[in-house]
Protein backbone atom coordinates (compact mmCIF):
# COMPACT_ATOMS: atom_id res chain seq x y z
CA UNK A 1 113.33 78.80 106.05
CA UNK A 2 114.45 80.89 109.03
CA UNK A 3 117.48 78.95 111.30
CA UNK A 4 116.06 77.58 114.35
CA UNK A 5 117.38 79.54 117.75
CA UNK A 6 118.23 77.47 120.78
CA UNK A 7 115.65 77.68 122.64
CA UNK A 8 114.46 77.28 126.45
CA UNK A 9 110.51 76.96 126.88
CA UNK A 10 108.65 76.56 130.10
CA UNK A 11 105.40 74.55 130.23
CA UNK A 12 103.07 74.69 133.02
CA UNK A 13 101.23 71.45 132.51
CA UNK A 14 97.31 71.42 132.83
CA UNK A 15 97.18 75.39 133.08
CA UNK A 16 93.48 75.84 132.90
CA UNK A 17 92.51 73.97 135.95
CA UNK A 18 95.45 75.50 137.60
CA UNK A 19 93.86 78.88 136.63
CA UNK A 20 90.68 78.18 137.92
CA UNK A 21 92.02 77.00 141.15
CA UNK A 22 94.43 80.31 141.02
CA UNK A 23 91.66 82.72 139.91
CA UNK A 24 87.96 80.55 141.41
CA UNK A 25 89.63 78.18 143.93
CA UNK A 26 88.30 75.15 142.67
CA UNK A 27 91.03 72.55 144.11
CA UNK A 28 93.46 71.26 141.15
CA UNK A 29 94.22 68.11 143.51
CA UNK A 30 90.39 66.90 142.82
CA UNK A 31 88.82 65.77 139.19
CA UNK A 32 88.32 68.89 137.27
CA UNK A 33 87.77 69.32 133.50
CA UNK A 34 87.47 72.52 131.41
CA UNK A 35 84.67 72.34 128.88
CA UNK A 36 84.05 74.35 125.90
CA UNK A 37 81.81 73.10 122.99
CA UNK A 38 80.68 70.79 125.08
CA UNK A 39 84.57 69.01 125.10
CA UNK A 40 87.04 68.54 127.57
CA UNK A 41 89.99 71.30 126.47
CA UNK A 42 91.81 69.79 130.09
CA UNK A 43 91.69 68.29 133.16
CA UNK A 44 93.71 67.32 135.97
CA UNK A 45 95.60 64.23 137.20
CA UNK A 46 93.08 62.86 139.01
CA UNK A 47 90.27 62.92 136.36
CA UNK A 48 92.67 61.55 134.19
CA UNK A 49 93.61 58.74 136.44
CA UNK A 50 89.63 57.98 135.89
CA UNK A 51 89.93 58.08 132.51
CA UNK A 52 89.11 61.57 131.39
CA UNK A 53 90.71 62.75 127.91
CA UNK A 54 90.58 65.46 126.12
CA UNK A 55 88.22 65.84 123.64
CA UNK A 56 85.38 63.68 125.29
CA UNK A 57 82.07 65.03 125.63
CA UNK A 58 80.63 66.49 129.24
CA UNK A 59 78.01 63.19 129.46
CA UNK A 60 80.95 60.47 128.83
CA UNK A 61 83.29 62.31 130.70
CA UNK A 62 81.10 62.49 133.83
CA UNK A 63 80.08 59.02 132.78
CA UNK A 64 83.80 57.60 133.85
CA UNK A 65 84.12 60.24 136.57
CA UNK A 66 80.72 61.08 138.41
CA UNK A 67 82.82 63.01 140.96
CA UNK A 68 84.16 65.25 138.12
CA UNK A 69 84.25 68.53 138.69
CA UNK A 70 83.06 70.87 135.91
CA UNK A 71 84.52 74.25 134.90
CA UNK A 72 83.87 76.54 131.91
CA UNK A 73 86.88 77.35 129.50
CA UNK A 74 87.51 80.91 130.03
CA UNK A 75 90.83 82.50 128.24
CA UNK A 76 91.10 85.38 130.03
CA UNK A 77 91.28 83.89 133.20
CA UNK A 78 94.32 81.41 132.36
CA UNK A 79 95.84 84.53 130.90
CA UNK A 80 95.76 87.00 133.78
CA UNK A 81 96.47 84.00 136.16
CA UNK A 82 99.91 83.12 133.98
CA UNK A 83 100.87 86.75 134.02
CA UNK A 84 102.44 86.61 137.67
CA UNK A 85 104.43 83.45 135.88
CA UNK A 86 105.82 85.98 133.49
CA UNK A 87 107.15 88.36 135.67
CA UNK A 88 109.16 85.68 138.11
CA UNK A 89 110.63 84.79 134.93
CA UNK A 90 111.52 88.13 133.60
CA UNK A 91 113.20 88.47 137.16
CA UNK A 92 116.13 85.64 136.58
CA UNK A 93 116.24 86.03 132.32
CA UNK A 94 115.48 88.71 130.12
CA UNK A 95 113.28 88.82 126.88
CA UNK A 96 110.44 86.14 127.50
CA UNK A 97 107.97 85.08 124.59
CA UNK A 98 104.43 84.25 125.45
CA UNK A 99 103.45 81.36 123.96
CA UNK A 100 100.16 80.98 125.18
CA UNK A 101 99.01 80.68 128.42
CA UNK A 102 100.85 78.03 130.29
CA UNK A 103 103.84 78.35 127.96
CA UNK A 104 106.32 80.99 127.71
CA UNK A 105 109.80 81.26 125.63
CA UNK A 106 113.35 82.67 125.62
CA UNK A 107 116.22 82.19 123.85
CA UNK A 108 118.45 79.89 125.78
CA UNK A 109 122.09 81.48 125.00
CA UNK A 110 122.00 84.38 127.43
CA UNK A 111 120.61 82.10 130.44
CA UNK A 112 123.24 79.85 129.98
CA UNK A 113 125.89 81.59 129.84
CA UNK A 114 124.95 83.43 132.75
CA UNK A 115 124.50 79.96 135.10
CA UNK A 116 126.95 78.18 133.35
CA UNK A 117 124.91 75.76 131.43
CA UNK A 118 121.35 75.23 130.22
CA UNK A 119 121.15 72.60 132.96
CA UNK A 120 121.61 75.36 135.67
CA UNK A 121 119.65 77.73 133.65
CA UNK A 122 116.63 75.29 133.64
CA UNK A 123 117.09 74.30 137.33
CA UNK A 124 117.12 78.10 138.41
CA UNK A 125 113.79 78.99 136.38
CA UNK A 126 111.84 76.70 137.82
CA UNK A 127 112.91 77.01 141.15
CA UNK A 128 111.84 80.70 141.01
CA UNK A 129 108.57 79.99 139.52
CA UNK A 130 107.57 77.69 142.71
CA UNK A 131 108.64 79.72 145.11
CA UNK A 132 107.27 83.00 143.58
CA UNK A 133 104.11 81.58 142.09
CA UNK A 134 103.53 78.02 143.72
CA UNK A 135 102.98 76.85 140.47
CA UNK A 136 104.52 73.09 139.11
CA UNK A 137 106.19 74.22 135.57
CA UNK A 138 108.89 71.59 133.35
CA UNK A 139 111.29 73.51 131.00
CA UNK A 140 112.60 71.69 127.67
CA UNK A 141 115.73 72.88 125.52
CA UNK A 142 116.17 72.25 121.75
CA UNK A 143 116.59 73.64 118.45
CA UNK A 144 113.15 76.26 117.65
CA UNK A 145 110.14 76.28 119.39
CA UNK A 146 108.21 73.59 118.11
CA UNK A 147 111.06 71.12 119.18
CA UNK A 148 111.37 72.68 122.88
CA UNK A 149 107.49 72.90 123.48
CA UNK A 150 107.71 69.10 122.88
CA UNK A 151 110.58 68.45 124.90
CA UNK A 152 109.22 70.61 127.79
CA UNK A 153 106.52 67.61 128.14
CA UNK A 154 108.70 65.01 129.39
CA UNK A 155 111.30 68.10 130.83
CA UNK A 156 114.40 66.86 128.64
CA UNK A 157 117.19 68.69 127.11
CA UNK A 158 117.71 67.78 123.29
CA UNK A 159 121.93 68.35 122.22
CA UNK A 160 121.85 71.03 119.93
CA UNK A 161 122.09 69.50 116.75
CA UNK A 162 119.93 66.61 117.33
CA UNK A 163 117.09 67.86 117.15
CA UNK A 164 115.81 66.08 114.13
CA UNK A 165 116.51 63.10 114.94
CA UNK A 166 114.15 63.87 118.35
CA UNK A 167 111.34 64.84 116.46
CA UNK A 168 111.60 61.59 113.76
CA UNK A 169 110.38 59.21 116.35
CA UNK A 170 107.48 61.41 117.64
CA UNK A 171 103.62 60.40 116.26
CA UNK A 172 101.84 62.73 113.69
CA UNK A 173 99.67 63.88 116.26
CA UNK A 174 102.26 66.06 117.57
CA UNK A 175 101.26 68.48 115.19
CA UNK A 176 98.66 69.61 116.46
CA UNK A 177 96.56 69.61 113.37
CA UNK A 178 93.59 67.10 113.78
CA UNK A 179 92.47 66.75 109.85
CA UNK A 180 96.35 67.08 108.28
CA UNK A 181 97.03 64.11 111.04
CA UNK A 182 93.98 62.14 109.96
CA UNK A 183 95.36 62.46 106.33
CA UNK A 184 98.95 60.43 107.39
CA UNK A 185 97.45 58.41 108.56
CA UNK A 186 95.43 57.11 106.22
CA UNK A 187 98.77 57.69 104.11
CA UNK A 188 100.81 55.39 106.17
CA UNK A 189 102.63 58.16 107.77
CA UNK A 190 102.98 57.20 111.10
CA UNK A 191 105.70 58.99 112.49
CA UNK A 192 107.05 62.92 111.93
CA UNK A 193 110.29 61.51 110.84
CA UNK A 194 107.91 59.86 107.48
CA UNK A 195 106.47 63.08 107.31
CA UNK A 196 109.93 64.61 107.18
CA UNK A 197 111.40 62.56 104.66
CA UNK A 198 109.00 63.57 101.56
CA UNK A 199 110.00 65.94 99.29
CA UNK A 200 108.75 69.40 99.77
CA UNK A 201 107.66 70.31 96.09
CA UNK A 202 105.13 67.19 96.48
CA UNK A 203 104.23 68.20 100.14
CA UNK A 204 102.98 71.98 99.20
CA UNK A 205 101.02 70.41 95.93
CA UNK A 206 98.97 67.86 97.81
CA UNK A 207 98.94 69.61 101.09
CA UNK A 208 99.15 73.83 100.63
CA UNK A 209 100.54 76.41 102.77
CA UNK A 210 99.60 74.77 105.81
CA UNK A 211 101.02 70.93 105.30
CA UNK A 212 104.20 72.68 103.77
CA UNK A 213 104.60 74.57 107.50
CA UNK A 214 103.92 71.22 108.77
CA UNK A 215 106.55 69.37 107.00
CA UNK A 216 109.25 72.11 108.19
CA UNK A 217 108.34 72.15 111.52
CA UNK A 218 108.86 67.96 111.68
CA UNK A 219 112.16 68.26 109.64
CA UNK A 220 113.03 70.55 112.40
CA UNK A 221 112.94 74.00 111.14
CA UNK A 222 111.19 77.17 112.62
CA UNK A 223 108.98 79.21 110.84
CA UNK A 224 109.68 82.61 112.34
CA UNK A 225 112.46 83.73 114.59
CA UNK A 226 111.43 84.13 118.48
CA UNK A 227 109.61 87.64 119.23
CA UNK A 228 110.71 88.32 122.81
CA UNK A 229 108.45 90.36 124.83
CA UNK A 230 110.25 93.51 125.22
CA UNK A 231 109.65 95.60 128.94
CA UNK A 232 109.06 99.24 128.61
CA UNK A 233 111.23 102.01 128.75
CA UNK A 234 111.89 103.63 131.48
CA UNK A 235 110.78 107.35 130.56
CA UNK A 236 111.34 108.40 133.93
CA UNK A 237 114.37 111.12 134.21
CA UNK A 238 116.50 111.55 137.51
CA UNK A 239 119.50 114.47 138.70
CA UNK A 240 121.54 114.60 141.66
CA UNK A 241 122.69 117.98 143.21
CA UNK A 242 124.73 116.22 146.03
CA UNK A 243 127.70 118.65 145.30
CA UNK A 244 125.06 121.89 145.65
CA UNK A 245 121.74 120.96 147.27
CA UNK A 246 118.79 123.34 145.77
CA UNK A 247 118.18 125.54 148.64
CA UNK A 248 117.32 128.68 146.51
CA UNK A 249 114.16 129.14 144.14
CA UNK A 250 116.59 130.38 141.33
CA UNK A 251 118.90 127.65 141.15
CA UNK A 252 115.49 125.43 141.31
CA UNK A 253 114.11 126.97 138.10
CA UNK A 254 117.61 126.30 136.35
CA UNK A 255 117.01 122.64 137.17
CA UNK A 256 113.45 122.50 136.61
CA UNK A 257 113.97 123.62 132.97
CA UNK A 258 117.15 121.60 132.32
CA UNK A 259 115.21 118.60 133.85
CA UNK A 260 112.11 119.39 131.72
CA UNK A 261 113.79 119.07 128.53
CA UNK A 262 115.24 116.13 129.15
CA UNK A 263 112.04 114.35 129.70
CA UNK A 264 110.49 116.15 127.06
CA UNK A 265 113.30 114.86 124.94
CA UNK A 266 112.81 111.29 126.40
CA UNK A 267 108.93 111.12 125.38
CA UNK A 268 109.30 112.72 121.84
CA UNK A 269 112.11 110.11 121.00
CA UNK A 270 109.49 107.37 121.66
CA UNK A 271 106.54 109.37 119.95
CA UNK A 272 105.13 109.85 123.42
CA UNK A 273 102.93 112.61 125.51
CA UNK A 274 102.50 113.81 129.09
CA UNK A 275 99.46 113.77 130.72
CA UNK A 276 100.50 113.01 134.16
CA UNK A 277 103.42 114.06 135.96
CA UNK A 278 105.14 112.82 139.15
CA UNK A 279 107.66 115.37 140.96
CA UNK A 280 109.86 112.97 143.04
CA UNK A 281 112.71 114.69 145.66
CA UNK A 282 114.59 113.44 148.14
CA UNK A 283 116.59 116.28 150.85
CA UNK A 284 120.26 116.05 152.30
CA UNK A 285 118.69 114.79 155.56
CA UNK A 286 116.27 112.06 153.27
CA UNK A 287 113.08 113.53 153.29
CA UNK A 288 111.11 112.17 150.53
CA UNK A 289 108.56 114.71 148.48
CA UNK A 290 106.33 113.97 145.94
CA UNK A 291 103.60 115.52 143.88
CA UNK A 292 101.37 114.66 140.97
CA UNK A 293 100.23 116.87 138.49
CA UNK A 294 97.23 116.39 136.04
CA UNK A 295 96.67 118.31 133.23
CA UNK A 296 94.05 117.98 130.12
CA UNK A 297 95.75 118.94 127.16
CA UNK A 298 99.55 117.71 126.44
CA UNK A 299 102.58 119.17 128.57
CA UNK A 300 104.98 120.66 126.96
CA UNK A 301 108.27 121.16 127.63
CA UNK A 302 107.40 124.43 128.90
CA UNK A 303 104.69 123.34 130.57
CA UNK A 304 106.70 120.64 132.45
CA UNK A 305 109.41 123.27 133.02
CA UNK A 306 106.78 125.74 135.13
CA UNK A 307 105.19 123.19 137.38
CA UNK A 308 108.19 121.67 138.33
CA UNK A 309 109.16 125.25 138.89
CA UNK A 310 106.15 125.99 140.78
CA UNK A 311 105.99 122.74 143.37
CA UNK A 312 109.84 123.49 144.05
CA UNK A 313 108.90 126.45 145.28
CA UNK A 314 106.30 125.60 147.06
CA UNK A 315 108.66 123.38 149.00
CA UNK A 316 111.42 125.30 148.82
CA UNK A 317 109.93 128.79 150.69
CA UNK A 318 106.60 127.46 152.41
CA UNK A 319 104.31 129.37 150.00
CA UNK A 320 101.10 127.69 151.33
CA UNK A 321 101.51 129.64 154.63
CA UNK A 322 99.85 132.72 154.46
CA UNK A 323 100.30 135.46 157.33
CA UNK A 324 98.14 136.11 159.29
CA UNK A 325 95.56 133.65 158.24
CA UNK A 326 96.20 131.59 161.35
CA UNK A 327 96.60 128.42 159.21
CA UNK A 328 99.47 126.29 159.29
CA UNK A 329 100.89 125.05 156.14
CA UNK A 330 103.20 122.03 155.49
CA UNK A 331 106.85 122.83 156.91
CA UNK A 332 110.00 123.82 155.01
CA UNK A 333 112.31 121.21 153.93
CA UNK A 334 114.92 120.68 157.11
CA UNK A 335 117.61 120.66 154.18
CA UNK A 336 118.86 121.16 150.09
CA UNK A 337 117.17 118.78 147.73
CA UNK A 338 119.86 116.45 146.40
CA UNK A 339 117.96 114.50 144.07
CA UNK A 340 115.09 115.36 141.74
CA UNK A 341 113.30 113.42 139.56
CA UNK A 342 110.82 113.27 137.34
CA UNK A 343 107.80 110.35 136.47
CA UNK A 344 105.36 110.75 133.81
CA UNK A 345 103.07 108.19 135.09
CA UNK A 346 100.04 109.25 131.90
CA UNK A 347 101.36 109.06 128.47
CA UNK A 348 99.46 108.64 125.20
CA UNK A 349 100.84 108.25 121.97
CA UNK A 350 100.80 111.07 119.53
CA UNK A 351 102.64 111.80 116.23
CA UNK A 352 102.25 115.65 116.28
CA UNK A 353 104.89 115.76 118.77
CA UNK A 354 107.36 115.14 115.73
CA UNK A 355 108.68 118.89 114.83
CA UNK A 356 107.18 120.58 112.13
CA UNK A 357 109.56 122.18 108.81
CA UNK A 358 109.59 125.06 110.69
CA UNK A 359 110.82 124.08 114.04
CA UNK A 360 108.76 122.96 117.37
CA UNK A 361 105.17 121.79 117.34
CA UNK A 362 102.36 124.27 117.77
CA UNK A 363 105.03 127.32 116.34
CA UNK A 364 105.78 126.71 112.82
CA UNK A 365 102.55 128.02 111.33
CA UNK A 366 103.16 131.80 113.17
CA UNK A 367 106.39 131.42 112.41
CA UNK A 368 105.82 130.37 109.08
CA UNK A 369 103.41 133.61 108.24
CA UNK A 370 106.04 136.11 109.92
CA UNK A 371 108.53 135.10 107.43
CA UNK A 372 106.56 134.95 104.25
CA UNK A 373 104.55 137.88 105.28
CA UNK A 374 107.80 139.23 104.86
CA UNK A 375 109.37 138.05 102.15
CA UNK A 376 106.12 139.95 100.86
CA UNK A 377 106.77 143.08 101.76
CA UNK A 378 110.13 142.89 100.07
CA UNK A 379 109.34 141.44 97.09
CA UNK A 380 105.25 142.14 96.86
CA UNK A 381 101.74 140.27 97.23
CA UNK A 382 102.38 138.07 94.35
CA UNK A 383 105.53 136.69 95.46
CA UNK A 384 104.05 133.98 97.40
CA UNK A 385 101.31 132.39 96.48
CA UNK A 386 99.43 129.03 97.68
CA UNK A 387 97.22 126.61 95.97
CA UNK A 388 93.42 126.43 96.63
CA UNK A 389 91.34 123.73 94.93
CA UNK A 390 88.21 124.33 93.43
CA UNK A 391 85.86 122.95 90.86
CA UNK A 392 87.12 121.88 87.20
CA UNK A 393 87.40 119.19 85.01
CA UNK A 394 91.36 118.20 85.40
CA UNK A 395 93.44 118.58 88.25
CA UNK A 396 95.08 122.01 86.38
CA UNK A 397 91.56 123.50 86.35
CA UNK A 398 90.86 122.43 89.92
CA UNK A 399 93.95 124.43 91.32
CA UNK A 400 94.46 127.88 91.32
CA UNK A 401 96.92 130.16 92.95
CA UNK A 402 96.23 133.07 95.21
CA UNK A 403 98.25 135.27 97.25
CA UNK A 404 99.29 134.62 100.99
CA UNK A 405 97.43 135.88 103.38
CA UNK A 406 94.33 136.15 101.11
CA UNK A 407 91.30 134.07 101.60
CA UNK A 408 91.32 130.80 100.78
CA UNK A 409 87.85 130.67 100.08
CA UNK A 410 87.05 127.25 97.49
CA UNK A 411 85.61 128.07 94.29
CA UNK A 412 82.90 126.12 93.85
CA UNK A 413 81.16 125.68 90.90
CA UNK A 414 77.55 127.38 91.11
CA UNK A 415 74.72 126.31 89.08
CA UNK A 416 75.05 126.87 85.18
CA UNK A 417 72.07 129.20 83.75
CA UNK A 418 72.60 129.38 80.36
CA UNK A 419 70.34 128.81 76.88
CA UNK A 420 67.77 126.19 76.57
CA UNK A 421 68.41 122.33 74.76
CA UNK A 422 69.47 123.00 71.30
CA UNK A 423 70.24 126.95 71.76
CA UNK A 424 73.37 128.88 71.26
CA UNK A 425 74.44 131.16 73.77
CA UNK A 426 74.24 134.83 72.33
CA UNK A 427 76.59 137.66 72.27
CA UNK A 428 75.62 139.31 75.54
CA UNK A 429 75.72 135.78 77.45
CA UNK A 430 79.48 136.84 78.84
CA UNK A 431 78.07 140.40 79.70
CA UNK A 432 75.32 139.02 81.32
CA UNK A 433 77.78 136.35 83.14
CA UNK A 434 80.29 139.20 84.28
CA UNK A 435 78.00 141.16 86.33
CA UNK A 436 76.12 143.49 83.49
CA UNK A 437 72.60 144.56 84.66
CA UNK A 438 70.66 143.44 81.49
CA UNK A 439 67.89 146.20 80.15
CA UNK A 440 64.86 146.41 77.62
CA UNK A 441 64.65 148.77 74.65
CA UNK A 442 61.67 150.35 73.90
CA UNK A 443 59.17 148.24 72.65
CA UNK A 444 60.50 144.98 73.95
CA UNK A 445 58.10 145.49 76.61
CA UNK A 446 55.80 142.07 77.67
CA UNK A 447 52.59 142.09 74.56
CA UNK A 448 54.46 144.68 72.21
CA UNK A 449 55.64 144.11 69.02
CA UNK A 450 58.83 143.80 67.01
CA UNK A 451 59.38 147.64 65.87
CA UNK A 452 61.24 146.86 62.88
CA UNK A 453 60.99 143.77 61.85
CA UNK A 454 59.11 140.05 61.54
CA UNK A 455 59.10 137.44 63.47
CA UNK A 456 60.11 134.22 61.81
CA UNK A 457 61.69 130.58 62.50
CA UNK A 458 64.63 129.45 62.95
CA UNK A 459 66.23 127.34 60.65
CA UNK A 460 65.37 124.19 63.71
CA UNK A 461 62.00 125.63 64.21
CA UNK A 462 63.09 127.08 67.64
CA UNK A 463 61.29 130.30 68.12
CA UNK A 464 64.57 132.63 66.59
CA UNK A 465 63.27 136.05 66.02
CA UNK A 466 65.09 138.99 64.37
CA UNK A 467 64.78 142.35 65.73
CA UNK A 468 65.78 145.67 64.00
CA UNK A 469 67.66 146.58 60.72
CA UNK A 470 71.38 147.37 59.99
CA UNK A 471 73.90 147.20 63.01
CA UNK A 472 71.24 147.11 65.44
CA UNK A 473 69.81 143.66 64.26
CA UNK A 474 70.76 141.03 66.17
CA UNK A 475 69.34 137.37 67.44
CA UNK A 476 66.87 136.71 70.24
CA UNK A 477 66.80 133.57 71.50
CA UNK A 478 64.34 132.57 73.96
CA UNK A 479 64.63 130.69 77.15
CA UNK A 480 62.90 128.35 78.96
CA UNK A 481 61.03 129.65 81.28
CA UNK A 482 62.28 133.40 80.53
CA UNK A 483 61.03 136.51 78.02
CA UNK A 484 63.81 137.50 75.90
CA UNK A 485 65.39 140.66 76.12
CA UNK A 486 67.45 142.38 74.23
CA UNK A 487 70.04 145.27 74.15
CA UNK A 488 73.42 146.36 72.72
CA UNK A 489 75.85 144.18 74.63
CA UNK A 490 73.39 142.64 76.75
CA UNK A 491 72.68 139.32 76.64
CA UNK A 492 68.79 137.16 77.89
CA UNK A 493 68.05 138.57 81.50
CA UNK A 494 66.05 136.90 83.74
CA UNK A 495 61.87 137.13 82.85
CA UNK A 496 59.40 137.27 85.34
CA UNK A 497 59.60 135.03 88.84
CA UNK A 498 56.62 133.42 89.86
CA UNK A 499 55.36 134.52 92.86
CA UNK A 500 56.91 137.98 93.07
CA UNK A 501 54.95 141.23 91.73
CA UNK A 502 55.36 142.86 88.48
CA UNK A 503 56.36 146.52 88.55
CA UNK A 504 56.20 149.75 86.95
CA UNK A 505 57.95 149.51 83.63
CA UNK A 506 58.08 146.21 83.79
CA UNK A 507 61.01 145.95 86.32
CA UNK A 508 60.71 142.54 87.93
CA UNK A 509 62.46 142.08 91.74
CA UNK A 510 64.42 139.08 91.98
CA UNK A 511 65.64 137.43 95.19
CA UNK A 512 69.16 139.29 96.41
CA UNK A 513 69.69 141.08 93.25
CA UNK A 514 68.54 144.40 91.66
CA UNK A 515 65.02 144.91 89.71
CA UNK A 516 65.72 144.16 86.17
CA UNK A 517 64.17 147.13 84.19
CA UNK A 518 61.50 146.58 80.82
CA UNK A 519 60.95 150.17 79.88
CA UNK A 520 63.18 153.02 78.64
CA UNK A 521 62.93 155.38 82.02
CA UNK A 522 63.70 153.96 85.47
């Protein structure tokens, strides 16, 4: 269980009717209610006063108020009218939680020791909400959230310590969990203090997860520590020159690139990138200058460096005046520039900006090829090699290793031509496969007949014929679809294609490859 933090909340009661008269202008002082479902989610004093509740439907609730005004539940409109809320509190105390809207947190230590008590602390909040925001807003101080959200709601300040103790005497329904507080009570637990007091072993196995967070929020625990709503960083990057004004367009390129890195610096340590840039300067005599400058890509720190460069001179010698031209152009500063600085007002996140093994981003692959190109030349092509996958059965088969620089084409397996069901590849198969240009004997010709020998079957019945006697017999094995050829070395070529000619000598022309010859002469 994480230790509860003192803790100082601030509760704007009935926000969503003080949101719609913020954001709509529907007056708060009248009977409004906030629907949604069909339910009242809130209304104000005065419907209450007529006896509107929460919960009830539209037709009862206009039943006991016919002058009830009606207004639809709409989150994003409490939340960007409690946003003003959150920045007159970030002006007195530092790190504020958002609750929800209407509620916001912060850790009460720093506020008080800053006033001089949580009393003070309290009193000073709220004073700068209403006359910042106009807005009626109750702060309560205990031990963890849960405790101060409920002690905002009568504005009381619960001793550190005592927390428990504050919470025993509070219904069930404090919970805020309408079928876990319809349970108690038809348990007998009345109170949060009954809740508190059962062990927690029983309370997960009869209640789960969610009655176990329950039970630790009514003993007074916390189930997470407070998340304070950090501000953001400044990026922005400032130098003063008061000693030696920039008067000269050489000592302005010095600081433009010393000023350039620094910012360049500041947005890579937060994983940042500059897409707009602000050029702020302010002269001995305090003339203010400023420029924006938009570019598409990411700036660089180079890139920052020369149009920082360039707008400095610009102000620095009057470039925009052209001779001649009879056009007047924007005067020369009347003095030095004393102060420079520099506002990237577009940033985007981006991860490449993290340096690569070989140095800065958008260098290390040239860089990279320079030096094993050379480490090559001393040591030769097969020094340094890289991995290219490919097609294969394991991972080993799938890699292979070529030289850098060469082409790292992937080899990809092409489609397997090979014998048919049930046949054995023949002798000339890895002649065939290896780029051999299969040929004919004479007398293997389409219609002739074996010169020196009969055909018979093979021992499975699959067409085997034997050709020739002595060391010039070997096996022919047909293949679907194709004649079988024959020759020393050579293993089944390709037969006729449909749809393309027959030649002379029986030399067939297949797609992107050479005629594969039948006869004895070409």
């Amino acid at each position: 269980m994480v230790a509860p933090v003192r803790t100082m909340l601030l509760w704007c009661p009935d926000w969503p009717v003080i949101a719609a008269d913020i954001v709509e202008g529907v007056p708060a002082t009248g009977p409004v209610a906030v629907l949604h479902a069909n339910r009242v989610v809130a209304c104000s004093a005065s419907a209450r006063a007529e006896g509107v509740r929460r919960g009830l439907r539209k037709r009862e609730a206009q039943s006991r108020c016919p002058r009830l005004t009606v207004v639809d539940h709409d989150p994003g409109r409490d939340v960007r009218a409690f946003e003003p809320v959150i920045a007159a509190v970030e002006e007195v105390v530092a790190g504020v939680e958002v609750i929800r809207a209407g509620a916001c947190a912060v850790a009460a230590r720093g506020p008080t020791r800053y006033f001089g008590g949580e009393e003070r602390a309290a009193e000073r909040i709220v004073e700068q909400v209403a006359q910042t925001c106009e807005v009626e807003s109750q702060i309560g101080i205990a031990d963890g959230v849960f405790a101060a959200g409920l002690a905002a709601r009568s504005g009381r300040i619960v001793p550190a310590g005592a927390t428990r103790e504050f919470l025993a005497g509070l219904p069930v329904e404090a919970l805020g969990r309408p079928p876990l507080t319809d349970l108690l009570r038809r348990l007998g637990l009345r109170t949060l203090g009954d809740f508190a007091a059962l062990p927690a072993g029983d309370v997960l196995a009869r209640f789960g997860f969610d009655g176990t967070l329950a039970h630790r929020l009514a003993g007074g625990g916390d189930h997470r520590p407070l998340a304070v709503r950090r501000p953001p960083p400044d990026l922005a990057v400032t130098e003063t020159y008061d000693d030696d004004p920039l008067d000269r367009v050489d000592a302005a390129a010095f600081a433009a690139r010393t000023l350039a890195e620094r910012l360049h610096d500041t947005l890579a340590g937060h994983a940042l990138a500059c897409t707009r840039l602000a050029i702020e300067a302010v002269t001995a005599h305090g003339q203010e200058l400023r420029r924006v400058w938009r570019h598409d890509g990411l700036l660089t720190a180079a890139a920052i460096a020369d149009r920082v460069r360039w707008q400095l001179d610009g102000w620095l010698t009057g470039t925009s005046r052209r001779p001649g031209s009879g056009r007047v152009g924007p005067a020369r500063p009347t003095a030095g520039i004393i102060r420079l600085r520099l506002v990237p007002e577009g940033v985007l996140a981006h991860v490449g900006l993290q340096p690569g093994l070989w140095g800065e981003t958008g260098e290390e692959r040239d860089r990279a090829h320079r030096a094993l190109s050379r480490v090559q030349g001393i040591l030769g092509p097969e020094s340094v090699l890289t991995a290219v996958l490919g097609g294969g059965r394991s991972p080993v088969d799938q890699a292979r290793l070529v030289p850098w620089g060469d082409e790292r084409t992937p080899a990809t397996a092409g489609p397997v031509v090979g014998p048919a069901s049930g046949a054995r590849a023949g002798p000339g198969a890895a002649g065939a496969a290896a780029g051999g240009r299969p040929r004919r004997r004479r007398g293997t010709g389409p219609g002739d007949r074996p010169a020196g020998g009969q055909r018979r079957a093979g021992p499975a019945g699959d067409g085997h014929r034997r050709r020739g006697s002595g060391r010039d017999r070997q096996l022919v094995r047909p293949v679907a679809g194709r004649r079988a050829l024959v020759g020393p070395g050579r293993g089944p070529a390709p037969g006729p294609v449909p749809g393309v000619p027959r030649r002379r000598y029986g030399a067939a022309a297949l797609p992107g490859r050479r005629p594969v010859v039948g006869g004895s002469r070409l």
